[in-house]
N, C-alpha and C. Protein backbone atom coordinates (compact mmCIF):
# COMPACT_ATOMS: atom_id res chain seq x y z
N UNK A 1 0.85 -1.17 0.00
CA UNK A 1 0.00 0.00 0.00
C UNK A 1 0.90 1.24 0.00
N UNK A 2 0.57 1.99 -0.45
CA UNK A 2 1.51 3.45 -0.94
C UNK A 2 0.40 4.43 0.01
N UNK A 3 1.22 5.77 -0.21
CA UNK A 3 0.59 6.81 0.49
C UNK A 3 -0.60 7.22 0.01
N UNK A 4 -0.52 7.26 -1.67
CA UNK A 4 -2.12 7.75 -2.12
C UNK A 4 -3.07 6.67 -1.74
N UNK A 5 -2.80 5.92 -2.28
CA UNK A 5 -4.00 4.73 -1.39
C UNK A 5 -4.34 4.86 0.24
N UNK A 6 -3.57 5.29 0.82
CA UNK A 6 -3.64 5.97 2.44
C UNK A 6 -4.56 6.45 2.37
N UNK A 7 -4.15 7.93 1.40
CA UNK A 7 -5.09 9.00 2.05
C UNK A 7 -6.31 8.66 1.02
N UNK A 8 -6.58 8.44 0.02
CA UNK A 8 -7.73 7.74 0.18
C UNK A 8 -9.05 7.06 0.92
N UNK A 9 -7.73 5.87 1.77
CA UNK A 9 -8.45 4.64 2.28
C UNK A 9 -9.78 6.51 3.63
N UNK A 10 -8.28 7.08 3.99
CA UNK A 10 -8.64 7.79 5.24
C UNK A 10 -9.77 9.00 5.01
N UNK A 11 -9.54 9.31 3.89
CA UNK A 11 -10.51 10.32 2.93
C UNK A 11 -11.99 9.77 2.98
N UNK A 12 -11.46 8.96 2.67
CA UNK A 12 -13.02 7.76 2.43
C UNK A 12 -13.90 8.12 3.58
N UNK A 13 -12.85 7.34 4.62
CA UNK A 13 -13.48 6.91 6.26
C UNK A 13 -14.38 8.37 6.51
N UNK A 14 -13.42 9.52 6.08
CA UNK A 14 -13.99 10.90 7.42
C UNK A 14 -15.00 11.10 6.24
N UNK A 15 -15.43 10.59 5.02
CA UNK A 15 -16.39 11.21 4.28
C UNK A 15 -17.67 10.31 4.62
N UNK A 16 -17.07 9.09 5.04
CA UNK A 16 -18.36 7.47 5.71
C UNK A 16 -19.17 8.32 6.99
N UNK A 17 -17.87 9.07 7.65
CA UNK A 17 -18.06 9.59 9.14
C UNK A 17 -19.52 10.65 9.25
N UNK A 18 -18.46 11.20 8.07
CA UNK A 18 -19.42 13.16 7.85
C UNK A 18 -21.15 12.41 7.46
N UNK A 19 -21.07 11.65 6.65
CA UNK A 19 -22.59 10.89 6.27
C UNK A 19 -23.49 10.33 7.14
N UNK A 20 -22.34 9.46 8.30
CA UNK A 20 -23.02 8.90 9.15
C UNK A 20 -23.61 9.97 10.00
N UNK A 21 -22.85 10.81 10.11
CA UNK A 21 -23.17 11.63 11.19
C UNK A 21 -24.82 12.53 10.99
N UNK A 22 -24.78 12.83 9.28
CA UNK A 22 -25.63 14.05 9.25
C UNK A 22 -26.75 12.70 9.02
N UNK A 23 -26.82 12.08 8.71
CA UNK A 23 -28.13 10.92 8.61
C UNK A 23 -28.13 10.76 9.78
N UNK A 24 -27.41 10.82 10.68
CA UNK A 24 -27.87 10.00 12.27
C UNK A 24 -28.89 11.38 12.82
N UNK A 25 -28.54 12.90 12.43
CA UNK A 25 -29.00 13.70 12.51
C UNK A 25 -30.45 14.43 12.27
N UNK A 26 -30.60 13.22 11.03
CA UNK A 26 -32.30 13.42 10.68
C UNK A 26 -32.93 12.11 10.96
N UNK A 27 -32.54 11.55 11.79
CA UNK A 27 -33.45 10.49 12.90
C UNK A 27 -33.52 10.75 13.98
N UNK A 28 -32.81 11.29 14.61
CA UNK A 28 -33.36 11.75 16.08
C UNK A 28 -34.09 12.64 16.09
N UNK A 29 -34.84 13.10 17.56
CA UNK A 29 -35.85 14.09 17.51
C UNK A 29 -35.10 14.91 18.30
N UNK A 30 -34.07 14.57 19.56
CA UNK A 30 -34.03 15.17 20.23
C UNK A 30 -32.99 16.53 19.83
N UNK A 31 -33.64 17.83 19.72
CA UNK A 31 -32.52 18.93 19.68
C UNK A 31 -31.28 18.88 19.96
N UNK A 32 -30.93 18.49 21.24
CA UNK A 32 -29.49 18.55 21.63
C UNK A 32 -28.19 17.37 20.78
N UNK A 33 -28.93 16.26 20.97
CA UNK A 33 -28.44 15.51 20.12
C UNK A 33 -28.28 15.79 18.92
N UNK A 34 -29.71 15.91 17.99
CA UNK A 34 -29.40 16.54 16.65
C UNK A 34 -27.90 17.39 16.41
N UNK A 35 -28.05 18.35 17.41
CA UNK A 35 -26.84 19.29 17.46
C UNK A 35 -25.51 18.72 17.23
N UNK A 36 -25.61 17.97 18.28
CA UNK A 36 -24.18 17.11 18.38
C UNK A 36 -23.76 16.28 17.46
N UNK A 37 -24.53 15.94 16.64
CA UNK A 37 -24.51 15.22 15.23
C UNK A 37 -24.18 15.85 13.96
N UNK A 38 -24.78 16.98 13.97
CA UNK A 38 -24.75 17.79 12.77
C UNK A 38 -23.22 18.85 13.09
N UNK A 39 -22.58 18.92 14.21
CA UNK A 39 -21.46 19.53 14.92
C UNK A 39 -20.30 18.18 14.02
N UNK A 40 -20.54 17.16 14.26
CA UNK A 40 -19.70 15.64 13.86
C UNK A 40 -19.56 15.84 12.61
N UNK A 41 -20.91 15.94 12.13
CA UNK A 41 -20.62 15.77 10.58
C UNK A 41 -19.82 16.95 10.61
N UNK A 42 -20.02 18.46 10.13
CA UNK A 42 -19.47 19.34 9.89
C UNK A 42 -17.44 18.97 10.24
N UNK A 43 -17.38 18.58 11.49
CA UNK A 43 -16.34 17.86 11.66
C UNK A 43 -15.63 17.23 11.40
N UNK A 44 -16.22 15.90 11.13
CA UNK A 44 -16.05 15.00 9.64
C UNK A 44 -15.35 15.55 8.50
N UNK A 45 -16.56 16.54 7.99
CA UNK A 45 -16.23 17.17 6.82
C UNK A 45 -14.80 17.97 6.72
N UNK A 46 -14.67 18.35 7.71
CA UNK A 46 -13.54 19.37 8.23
C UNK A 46 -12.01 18.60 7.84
N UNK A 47 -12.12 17.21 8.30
CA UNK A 47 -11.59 16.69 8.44
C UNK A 47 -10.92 15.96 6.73
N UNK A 48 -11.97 15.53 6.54
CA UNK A 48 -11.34 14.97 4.75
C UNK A 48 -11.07 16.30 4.08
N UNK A 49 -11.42 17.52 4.80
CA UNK A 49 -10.47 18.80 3.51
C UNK A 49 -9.12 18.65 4.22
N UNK A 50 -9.20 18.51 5.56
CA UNK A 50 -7.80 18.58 5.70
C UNK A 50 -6.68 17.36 5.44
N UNK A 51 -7.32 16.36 5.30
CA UNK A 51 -6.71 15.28 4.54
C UNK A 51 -6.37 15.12 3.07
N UNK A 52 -7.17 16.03 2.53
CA UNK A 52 -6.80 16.42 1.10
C UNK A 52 -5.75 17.43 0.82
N UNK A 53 -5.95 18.35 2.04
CA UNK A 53 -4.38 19.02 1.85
C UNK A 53 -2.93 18.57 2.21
N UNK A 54 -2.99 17.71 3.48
CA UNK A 54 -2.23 16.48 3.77
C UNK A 54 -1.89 15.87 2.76
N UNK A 55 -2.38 15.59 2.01
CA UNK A 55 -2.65 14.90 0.85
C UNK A 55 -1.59 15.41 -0.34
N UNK A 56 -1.68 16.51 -0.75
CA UNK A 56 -0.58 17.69 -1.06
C UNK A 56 1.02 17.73 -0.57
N UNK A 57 0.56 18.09 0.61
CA UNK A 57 1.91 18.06 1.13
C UNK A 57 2.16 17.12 2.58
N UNK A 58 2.35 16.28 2.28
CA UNK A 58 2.63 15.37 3.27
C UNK A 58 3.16 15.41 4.31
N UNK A 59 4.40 16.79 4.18
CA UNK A 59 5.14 16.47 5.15
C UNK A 59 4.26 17.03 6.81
N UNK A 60 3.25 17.52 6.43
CA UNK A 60 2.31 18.50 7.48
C UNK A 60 1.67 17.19 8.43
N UNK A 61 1.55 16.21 7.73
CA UNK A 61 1.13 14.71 8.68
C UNK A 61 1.83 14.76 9.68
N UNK A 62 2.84 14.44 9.88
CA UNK A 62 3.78 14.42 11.12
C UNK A 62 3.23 15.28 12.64
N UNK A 63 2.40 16.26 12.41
CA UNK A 63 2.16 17.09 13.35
C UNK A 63 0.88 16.53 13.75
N UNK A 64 0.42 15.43 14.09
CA UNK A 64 -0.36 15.17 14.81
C UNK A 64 0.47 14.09 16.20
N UNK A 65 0.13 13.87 17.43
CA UNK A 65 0.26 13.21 18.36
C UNK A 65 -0.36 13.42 19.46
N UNK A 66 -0.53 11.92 19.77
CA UNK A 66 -1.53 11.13 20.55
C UNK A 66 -2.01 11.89 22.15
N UNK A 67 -3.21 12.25 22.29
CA UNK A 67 -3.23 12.62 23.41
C UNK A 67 -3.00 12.45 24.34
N UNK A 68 -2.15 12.85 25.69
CA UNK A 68 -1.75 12.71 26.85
C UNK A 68 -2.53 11.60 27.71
N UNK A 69 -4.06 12.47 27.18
CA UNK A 69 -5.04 11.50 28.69
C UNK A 69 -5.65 10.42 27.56
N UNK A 70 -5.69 9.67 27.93
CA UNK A 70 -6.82 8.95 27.27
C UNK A 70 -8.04 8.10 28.64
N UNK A 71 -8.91 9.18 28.40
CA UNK A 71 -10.08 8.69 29.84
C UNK A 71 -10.58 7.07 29.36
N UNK A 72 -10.45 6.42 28.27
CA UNK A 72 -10.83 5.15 27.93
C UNK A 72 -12.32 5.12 28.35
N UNK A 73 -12.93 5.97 27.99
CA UNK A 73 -14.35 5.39 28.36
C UNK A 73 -14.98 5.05 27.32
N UNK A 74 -14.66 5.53 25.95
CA UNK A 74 -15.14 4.81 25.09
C UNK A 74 -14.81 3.03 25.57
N UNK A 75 -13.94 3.01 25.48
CA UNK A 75 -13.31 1.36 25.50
C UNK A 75 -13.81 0.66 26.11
N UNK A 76 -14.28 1.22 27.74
CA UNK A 76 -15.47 0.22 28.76
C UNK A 76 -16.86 0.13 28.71
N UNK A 77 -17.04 1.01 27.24
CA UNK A 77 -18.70 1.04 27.17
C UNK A 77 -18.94 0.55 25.49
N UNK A 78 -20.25 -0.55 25.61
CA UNK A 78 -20.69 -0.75 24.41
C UNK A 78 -21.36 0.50 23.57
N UNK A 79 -21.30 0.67 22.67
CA UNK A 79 -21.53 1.24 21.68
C UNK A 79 -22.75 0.95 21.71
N UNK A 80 -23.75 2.59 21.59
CA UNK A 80 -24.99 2.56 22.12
C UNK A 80 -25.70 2.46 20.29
N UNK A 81 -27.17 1.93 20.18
CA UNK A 81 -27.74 1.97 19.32
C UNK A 81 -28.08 3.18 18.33
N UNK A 82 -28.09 3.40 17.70
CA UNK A 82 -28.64 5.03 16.89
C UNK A 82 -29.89 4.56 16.85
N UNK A 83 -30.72 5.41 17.53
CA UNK A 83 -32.19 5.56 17.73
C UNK A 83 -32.59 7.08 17.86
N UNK A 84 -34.07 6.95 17.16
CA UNK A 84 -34.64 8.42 17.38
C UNK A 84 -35.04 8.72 18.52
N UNK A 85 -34.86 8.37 19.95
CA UNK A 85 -34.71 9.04 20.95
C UNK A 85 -33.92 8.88 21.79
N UNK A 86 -32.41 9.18 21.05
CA UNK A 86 -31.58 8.96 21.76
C UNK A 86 -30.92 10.23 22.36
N UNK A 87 -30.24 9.67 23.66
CA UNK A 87 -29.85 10.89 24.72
C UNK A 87 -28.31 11.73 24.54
N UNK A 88 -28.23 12.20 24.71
CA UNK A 88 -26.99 12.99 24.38
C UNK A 88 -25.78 12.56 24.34
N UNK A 89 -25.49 11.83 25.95
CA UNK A 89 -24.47 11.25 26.43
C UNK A 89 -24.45 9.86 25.38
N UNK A 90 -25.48 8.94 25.11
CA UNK A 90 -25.31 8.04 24.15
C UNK A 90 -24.80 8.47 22.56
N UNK A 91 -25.03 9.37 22.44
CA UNK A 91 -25.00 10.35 21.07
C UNK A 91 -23.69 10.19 20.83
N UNK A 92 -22.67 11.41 21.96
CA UNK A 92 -21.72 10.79 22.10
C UNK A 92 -20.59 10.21 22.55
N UNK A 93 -21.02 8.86 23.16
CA UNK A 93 -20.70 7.87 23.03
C UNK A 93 -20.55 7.16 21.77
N UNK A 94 -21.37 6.78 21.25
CA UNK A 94 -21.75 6.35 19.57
C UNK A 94 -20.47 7.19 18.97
N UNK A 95 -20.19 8.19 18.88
CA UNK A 95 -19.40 8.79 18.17
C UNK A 95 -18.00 8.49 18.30
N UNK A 96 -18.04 8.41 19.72
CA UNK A 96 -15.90 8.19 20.73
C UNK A 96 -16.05 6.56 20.29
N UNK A 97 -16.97 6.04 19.86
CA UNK A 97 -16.49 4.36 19.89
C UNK A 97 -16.21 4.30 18.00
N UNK A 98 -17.00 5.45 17.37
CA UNK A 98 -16.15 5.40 15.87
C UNK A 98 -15.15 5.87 15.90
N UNK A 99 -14.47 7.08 16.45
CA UNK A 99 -13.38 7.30 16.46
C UNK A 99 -12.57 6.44 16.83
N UNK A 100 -12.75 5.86 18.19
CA UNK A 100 -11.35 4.26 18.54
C UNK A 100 -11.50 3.76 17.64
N UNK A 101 -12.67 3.20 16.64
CA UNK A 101 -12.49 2.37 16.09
C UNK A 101 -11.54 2.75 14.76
N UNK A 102 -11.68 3.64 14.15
CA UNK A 102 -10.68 4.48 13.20
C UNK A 102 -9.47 4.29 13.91
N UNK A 103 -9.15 5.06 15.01
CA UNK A 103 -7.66 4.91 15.24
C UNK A 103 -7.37 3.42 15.60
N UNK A 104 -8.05 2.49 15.90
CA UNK A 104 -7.49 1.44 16.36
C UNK A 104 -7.24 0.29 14.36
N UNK A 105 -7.90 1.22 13.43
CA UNK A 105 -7.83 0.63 12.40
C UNK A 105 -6.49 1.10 11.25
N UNK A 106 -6.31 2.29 11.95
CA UNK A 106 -4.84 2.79 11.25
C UNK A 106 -3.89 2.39 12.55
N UNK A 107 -3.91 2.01 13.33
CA UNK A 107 -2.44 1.48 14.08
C UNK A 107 -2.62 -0.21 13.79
N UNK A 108 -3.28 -0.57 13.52
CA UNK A 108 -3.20 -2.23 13.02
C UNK A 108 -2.87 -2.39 11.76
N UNK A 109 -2.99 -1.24 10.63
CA UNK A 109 -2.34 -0.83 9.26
C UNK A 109 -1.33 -0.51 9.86
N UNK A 110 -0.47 0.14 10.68
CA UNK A 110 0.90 0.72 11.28
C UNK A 110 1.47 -0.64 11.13
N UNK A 111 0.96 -1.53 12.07
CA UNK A 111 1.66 -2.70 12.81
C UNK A 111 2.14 -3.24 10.97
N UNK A 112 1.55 -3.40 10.09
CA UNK A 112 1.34 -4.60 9.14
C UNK A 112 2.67 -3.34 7.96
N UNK A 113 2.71 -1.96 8.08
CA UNK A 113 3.49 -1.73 7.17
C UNK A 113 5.07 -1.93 7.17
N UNK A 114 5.48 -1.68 6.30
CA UNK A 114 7.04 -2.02 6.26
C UNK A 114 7.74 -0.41 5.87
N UNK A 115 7.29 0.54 5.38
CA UNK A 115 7.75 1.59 4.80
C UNK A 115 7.58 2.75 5.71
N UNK A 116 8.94 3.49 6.18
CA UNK A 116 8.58 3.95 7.33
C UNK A 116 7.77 5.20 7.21
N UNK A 117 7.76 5.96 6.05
CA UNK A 117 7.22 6.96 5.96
C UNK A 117 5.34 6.41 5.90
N UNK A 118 5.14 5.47 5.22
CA UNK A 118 3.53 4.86 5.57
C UNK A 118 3.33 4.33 7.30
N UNK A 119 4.43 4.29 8.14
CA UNK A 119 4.39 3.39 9.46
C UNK A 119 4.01 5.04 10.02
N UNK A 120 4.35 6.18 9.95
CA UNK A 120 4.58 7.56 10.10
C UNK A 120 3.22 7.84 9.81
N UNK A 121 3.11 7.85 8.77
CA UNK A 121 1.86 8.58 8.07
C UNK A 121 0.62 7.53 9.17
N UNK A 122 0.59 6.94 9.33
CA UNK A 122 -0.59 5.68 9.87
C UNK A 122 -0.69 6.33 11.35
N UNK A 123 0.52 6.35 11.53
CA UNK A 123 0.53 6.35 13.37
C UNK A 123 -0.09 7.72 13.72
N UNK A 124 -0.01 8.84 13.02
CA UNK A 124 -0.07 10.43 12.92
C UNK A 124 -1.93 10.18 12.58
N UNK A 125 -2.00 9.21 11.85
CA UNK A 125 -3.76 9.38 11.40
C UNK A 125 -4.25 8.75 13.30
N UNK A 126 -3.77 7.32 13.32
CA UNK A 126 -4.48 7.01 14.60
C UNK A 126 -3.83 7.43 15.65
N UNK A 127 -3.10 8.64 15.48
CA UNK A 127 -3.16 9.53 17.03
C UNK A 127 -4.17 11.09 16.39
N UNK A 128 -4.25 11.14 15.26
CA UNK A 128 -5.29 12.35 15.22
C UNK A 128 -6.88 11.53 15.67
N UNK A 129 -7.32 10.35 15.56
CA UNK A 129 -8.52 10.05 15.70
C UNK A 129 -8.70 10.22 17.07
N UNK A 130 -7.59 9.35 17.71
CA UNK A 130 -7.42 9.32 19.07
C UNK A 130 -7.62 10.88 20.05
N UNK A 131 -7.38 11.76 19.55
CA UNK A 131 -7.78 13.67 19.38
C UNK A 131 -8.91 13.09 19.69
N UNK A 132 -9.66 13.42 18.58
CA UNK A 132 -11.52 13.44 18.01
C UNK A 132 -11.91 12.22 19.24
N UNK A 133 -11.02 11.22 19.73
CA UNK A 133 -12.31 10.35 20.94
C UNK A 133 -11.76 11.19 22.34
N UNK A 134 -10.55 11.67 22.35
CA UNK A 134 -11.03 12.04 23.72
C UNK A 134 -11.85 13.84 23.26
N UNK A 135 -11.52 14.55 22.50
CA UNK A 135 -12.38 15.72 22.11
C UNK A 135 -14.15 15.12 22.92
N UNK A 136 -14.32 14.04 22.13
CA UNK A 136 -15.74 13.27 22.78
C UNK A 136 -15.75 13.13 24.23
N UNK A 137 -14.92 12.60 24.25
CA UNK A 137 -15.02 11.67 26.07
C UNK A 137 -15.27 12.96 26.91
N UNK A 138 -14.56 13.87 26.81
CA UNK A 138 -14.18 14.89 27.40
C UNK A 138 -16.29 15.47 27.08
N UNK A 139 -16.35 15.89 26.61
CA UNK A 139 -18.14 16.00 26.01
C UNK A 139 -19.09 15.22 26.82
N UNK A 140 -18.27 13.81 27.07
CA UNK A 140 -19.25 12.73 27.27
C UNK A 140 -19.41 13.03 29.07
N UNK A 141 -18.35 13.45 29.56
CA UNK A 141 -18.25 13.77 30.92
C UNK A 141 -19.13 14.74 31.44
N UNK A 142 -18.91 15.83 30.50
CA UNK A 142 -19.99 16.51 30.68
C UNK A 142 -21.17 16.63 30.57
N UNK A 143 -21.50 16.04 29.08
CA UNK A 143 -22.88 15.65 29.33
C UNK A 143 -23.36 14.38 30.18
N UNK A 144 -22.32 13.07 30.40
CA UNK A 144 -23.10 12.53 30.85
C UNK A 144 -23.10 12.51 32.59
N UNK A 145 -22.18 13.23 33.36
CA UNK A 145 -22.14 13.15 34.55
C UNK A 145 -22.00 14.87 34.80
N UNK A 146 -22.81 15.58 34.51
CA UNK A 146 -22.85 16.99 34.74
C UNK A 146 -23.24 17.44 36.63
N UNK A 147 -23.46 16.38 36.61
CA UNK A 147 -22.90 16.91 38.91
C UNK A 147 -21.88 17.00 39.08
N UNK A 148 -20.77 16.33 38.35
CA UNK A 148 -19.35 16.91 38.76
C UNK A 148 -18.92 17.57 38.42
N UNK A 149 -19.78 18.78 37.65
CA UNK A 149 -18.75 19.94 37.45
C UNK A 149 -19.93 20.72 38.35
C-alpha cells in the first residue's frame, strides 16, 4: 500500500463519518443531540479537507500526536444503538467508539506496514482520531455526569 492509497483509504473513512453523522442527525428528535450530530458531521467534513491538503503536502502529517489523557471510556462502554430518541451522552458515546475504532484501524495498518514513511503517516492518522475520541469523552463527561462539574 503506498501513500495515495492511504489518504484515500482515510478520505473515504472521514467522508463514511461526515454521512453517518448528518443521517444520524435526521433520525433523532431530540434537539441537543441533533446538534451534536450535525457539529460531527461538519467535523467530519472538516476533516477529509484537511486530509486532502495532507494529501498535497505530506510532510504536514507528522504534526499530529496522541493525546496525553486517554479517559478510555469509550473502550469500557458498548456502543450505544442510533435511535430516534436517543440521549446525548449516548449520542456521544456512539461517536468516541467510531473514532477508537478508526484509530485502532490505522495502528493495526501501522503494525502490518514495512515503509517507514507509511508506518509515520498511519501512526499520525491514529493519534489524530485518538484527538476526536477524547475531544468526545471529554463532552461525554460533561454531558453525561454533569454533577461533577
Amino acid at each position: 500500500m503506498d501513500i495515495k492509497s492511504l489518504f484515500k483509504i482515510a478520505i473515504d473513512q472521514e467522508i463514511e463519518a461526515c454521512e453517518f453523522y448528518k443521517k444520524a442527525s435526521e433520525k433523532v428528535s431530540n434537539p441537543g443531540v441533533k446538534d451534536i450530530f450535525m457539529q460531527l458531521s461538519a467535523d467530519e467534513a472538516g476533516h477529509a479537507e484537511t486530509l486532502r491538503k495532507y494529501e498535497q503536502d505530506s510532510s504536514l502529517v507528522g504534526k499530529f500526536v496522541s493525546p496525553e489523557v486517554d479517559y478510555a471510556i469509550a473502550d469500557s462502554n458498548n456502543s450505544p444503538e442510533l435511535s430516534i430518541t436517543m440521549k446525548p451522552a449516548d449520542a456521544i458515546m456512539l461517536a468516541a467508539k467510531k473514532e477508537q475504532d478508526a484509530s485502532e484501524f490505522y495502528t493495526a495498518l501501522s503494525k502490518k506496514a514495512t515503509d517507514k514513511e507509511i508506518v509515520a503517516m498511519l501512526q499520525s492518522l491514529a493519534a489524530m482520531e485518538l484527538g476526536h475520541k477524547q475531544k468526545l469523552e471529554n463532552a461525554f463527561v460533561q454531558v453525561g455526569y454533569p454533577e461533577s462539574f
